[in-house]
N, C-alpha and C. Protein backbone atom coordinates (compact mmCIF):
# COMPACT_ATOMS: atom_id res chain seq x y z
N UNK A 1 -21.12 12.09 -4.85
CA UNK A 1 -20.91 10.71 -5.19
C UNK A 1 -21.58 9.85 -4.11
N UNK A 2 -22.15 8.78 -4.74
CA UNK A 2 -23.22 8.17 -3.16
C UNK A 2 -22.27 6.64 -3.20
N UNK A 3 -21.57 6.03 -3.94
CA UNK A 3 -21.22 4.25 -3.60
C UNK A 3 -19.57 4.61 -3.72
N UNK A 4 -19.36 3.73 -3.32
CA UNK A 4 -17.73 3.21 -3.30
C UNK A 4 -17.86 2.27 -3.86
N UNK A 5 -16.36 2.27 -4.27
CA UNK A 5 -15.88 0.74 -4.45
C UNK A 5 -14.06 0.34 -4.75
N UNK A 6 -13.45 -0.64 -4.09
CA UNK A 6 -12.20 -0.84 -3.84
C UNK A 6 -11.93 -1.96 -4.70
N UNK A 7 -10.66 -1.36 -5.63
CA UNK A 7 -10.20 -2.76 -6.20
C UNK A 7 -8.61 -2.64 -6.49
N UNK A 8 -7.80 -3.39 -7.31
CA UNK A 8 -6.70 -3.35 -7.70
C UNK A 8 -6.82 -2.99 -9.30
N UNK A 9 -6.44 -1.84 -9.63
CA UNK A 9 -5.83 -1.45 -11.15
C UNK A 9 -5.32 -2.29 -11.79
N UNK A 10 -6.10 -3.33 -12.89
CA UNK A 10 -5.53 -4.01 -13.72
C UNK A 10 -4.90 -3.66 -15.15
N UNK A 11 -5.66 -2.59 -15.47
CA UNK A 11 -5.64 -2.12 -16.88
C UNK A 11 -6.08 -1.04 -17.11
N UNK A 12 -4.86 -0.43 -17.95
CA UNK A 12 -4.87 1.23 -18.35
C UNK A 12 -5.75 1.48 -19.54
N UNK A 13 -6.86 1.89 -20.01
CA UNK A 13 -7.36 1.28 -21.03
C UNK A 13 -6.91 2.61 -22.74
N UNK A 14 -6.52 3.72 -21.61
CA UNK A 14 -6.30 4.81 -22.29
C UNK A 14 -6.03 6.04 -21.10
N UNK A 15 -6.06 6.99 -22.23
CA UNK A 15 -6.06 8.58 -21.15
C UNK A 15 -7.17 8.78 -19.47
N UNK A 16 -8.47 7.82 -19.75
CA UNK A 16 -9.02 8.34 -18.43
C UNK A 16 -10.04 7.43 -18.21
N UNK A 17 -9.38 6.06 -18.29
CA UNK A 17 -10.47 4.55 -18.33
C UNK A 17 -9.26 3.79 -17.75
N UNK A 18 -9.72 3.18 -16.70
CA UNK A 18 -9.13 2.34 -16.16
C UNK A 18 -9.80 0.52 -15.88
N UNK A 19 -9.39 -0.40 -15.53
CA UNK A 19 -10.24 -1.63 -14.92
C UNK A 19 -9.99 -1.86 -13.80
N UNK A 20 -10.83 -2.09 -13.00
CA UNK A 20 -10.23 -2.37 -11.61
C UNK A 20 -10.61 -3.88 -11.60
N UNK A 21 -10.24 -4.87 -10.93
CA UNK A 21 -10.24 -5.66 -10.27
C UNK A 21 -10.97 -5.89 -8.88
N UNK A 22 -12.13 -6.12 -8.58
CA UNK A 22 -12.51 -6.24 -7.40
C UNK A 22 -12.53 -7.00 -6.77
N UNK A 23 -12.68 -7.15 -4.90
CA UNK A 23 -12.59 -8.64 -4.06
C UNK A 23 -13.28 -10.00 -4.39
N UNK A 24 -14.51 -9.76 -5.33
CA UNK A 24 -15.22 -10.73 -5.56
C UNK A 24 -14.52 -11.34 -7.01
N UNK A 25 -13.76 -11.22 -7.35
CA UNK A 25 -13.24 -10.96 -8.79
C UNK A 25 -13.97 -10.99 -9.43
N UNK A 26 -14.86 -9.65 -9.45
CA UNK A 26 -15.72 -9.01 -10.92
C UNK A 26 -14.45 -7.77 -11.00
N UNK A 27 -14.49 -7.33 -12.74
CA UNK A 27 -13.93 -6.62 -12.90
C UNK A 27 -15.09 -5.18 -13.26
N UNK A 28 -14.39 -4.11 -13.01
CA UNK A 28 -15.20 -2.94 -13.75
C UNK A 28 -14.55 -2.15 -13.73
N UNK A 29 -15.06 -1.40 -15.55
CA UNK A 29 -14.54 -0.15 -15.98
C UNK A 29 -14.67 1.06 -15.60
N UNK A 30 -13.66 1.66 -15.50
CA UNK A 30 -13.81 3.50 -14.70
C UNK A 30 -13.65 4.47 -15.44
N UNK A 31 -14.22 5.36 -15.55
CA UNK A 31 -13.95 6.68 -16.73
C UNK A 31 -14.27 7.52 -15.58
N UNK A 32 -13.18 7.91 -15.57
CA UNK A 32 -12.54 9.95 -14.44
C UNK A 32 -13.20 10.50 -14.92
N UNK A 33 -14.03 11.10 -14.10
CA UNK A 33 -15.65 11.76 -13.91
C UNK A 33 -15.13 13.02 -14.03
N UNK A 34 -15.72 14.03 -14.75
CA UNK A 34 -15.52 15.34 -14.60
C UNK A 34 -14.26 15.83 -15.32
N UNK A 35 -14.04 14.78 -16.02
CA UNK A 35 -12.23 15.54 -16.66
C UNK A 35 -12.28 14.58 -18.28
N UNK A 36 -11.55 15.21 -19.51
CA UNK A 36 -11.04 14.81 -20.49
C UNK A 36 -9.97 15.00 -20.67
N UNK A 37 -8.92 14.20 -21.91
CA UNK A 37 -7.70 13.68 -21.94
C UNK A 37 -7.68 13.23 -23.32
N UNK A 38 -6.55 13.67 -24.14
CA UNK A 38 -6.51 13.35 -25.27
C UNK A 38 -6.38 12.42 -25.22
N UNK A 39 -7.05 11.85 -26.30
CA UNK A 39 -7.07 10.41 -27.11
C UNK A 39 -5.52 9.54 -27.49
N UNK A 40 -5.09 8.43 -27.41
CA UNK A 40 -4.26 7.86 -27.76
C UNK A 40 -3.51 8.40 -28.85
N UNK A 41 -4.47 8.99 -29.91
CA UNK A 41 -3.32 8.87 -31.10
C UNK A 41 -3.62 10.88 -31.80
N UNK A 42 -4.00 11.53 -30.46
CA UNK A 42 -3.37 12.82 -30.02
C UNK A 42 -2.40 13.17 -29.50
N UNK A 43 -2.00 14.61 -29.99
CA UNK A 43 -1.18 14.77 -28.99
C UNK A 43 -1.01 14.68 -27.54
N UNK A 44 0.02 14.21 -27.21
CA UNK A 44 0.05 13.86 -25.45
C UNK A 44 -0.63 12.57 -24.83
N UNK A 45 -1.30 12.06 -25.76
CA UNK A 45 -2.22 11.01 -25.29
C UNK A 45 -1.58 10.05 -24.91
N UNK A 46 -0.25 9.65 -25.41
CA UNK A 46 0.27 8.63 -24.53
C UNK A 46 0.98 8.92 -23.13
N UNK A 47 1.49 10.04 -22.92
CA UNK A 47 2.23 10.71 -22.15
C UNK A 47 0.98 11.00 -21.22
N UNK A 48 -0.44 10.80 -21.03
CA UNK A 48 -1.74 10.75 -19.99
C UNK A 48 -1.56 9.32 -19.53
N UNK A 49 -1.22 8.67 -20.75
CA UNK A 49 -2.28 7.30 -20.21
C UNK A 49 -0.50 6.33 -19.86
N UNK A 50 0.96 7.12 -19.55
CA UNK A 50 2.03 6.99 -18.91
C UNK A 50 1.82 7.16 -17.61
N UNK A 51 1.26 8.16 -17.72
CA UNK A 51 1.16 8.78 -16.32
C UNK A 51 -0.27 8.20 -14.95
N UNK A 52 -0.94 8.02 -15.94
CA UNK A 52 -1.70 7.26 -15.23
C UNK A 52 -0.85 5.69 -14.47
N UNK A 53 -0.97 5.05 -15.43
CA UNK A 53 0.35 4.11 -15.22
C UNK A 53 1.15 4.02 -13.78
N UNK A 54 1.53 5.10 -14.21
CA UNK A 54 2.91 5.12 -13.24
C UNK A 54 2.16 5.78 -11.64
N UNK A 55 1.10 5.88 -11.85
CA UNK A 55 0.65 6.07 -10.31
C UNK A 55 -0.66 4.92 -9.79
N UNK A 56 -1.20 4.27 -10.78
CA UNK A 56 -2.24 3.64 -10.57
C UNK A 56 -1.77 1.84 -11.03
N UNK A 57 -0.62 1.33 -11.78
CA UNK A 57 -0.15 0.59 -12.36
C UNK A 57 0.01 -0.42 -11.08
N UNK A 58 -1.43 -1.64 -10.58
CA UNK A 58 -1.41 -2.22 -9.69
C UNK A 58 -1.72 -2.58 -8.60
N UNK A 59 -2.29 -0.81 -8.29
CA UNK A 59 -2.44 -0.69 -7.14
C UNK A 59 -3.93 -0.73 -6.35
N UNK A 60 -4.08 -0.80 -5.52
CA UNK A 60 -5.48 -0.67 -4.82
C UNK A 60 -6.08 0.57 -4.71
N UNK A 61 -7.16 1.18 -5.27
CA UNK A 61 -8.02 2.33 -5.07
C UNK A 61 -9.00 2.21 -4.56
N UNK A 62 -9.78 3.28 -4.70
CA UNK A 62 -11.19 3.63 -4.10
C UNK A 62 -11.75 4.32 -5.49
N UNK A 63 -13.14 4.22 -5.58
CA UNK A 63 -13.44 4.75 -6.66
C UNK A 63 -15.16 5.37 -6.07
N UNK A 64 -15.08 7.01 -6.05
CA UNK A 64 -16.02 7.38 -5.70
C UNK A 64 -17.25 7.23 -6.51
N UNK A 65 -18.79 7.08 -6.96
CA UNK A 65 -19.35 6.87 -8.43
C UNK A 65 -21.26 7.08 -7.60
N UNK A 66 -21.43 7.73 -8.58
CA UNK A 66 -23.10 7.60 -8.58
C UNK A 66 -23.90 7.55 -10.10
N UNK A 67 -22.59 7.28 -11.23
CA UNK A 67 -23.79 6.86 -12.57
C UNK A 67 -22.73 5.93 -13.24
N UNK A 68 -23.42 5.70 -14.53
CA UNK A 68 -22.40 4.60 -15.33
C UNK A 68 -22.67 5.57 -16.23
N UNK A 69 -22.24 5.91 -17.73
CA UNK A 69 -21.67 6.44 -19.13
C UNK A 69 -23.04 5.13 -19.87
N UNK A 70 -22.96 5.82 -20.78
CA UNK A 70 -23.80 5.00 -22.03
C UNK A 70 -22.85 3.99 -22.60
N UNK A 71 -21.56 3.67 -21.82
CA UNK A 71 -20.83 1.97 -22.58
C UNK A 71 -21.04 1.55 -21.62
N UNK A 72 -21.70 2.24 -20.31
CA UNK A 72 -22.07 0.86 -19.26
C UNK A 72 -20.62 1.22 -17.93
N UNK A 73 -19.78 2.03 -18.50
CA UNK A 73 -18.77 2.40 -17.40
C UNK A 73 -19.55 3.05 -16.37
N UNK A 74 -18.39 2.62 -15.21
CA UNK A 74 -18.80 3.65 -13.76
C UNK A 74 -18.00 4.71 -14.20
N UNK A 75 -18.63 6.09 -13.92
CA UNK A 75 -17.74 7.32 -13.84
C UNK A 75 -18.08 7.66 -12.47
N UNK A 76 -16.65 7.80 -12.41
CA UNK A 76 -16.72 8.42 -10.76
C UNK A 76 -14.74 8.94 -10.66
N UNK A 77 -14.75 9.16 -9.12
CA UNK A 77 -13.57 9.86 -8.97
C UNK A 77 -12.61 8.51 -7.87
N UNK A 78 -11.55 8.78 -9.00
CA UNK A 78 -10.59 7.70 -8.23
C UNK A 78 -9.38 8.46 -7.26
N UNK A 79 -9.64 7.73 -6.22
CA UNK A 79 -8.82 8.10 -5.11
C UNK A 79 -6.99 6.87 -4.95
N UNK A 80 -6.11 7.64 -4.42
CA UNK A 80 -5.38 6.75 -4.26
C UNK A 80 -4.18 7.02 -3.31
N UNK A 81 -3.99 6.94 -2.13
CA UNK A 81 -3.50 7.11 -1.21
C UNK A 81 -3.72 8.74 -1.26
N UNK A 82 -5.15 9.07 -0.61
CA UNK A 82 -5.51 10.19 -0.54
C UNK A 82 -5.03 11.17 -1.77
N UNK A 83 -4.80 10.71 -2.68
CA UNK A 83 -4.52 11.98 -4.46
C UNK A 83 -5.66 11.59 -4.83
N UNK A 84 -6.29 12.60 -5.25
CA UNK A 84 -7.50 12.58 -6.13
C UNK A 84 -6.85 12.56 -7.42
N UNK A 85 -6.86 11.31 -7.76
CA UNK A 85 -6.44 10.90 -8.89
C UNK A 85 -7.16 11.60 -10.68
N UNK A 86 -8.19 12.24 -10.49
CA UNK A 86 -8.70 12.87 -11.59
C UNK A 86 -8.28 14.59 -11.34
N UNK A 87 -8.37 15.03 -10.32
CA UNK A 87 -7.63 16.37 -10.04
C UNK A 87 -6.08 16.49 -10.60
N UNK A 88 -5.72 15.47 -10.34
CA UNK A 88 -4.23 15.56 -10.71
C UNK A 88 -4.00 15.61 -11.88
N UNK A 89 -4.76 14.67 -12.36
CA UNK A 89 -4.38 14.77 -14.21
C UNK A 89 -4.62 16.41 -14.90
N UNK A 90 -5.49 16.66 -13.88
CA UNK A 90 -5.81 17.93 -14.67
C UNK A 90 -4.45 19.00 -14.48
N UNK A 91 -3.71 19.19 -12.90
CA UNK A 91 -2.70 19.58 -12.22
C UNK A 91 -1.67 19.29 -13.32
N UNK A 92 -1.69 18.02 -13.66
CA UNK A 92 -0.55 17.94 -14.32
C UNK A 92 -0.36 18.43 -16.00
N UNK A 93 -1.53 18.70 -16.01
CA UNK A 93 -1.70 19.64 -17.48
C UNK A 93 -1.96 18.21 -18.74
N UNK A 94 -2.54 16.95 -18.38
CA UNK A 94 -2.28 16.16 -18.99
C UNK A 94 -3.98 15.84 -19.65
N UNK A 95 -5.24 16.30 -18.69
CA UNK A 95 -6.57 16.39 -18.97
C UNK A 95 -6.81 17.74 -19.08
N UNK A 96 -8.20 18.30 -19.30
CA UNK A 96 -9.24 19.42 -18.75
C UNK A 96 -10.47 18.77 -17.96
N UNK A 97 -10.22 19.63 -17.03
CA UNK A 97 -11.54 19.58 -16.56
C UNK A 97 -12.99 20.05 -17.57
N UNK A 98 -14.31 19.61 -17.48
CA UNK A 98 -15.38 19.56 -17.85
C UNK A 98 -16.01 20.43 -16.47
N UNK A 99 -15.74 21.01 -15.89
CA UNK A 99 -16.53 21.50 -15.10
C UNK A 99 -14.99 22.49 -13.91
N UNK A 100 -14.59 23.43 -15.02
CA UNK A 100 -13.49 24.57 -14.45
C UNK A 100 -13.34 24.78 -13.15
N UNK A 101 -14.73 25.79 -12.43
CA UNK A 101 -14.50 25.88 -11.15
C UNK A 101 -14.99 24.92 -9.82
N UNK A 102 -15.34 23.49 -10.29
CA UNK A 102 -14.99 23.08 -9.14
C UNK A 102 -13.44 22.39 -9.34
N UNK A 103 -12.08 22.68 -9.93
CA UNK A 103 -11.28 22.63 -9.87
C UNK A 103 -10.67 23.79 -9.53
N UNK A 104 -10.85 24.95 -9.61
CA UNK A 104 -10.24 26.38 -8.85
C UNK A 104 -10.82 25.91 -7.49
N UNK A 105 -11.92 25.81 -6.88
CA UNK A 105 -12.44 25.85 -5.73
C UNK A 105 -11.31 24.34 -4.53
N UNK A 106 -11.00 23.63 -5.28
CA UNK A 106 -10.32 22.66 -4.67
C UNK A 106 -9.23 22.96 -4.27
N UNK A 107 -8.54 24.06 -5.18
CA UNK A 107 -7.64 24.12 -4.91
C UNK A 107 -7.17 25.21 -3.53
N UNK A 108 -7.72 25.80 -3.35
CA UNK A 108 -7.79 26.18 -1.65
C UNK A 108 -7.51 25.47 -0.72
């Protein structure tokens, strides 16, 4: 990941899209790089995008990123008081990872 960027979590947009809020007040969209998450009106999909919520609902992150998605999102990896906030979802059985073993390898 080569840029940062710090903002406040305004909006859950679903399972693995978030908005942040930044200091300049521009806002931008985040899609958790490296992981999928059922859809809203899948199973579990609300019970992802709860959980997101309840750890990101407000708060100030870091968002690691070196591309945007074809809607123009940053994908990258959100940090939040040191939880790798896209690892976890996967931990918590609520995403998959898109890329298996660099999630075995982390976990060491």
């Amino acid at each position: 990941m080569a840029d940062t960027l710090t903002g406040k979590v305004v909006k859950i947009t679903d399972d693995d899209t978030v908005h942040i809020l930044l200091a300049n007040h521009d806002k931008e969209k985040i899609r958790l790089a490296g992981i999928d998450a059922p859809e809203r009106k899948q199973p579990h999909g609300n019970k992802a995008k709860q959980y997101l919520a309840s750890i990101l609902g407000n708060k100030c992150v870091t968002v690691e990123y070196d591309k945007r998605d074809r809607y123009g999102r940053i994908v990258g990896k959100i940090g939040y008081e040191g939880l790798d906030v896209n690892l976890a979802m996967v931990r918590e059985g609520l995403a998959w990872s898109l890329f298996p073993t660099i999630v075995l390898q982390r976990r060491t």
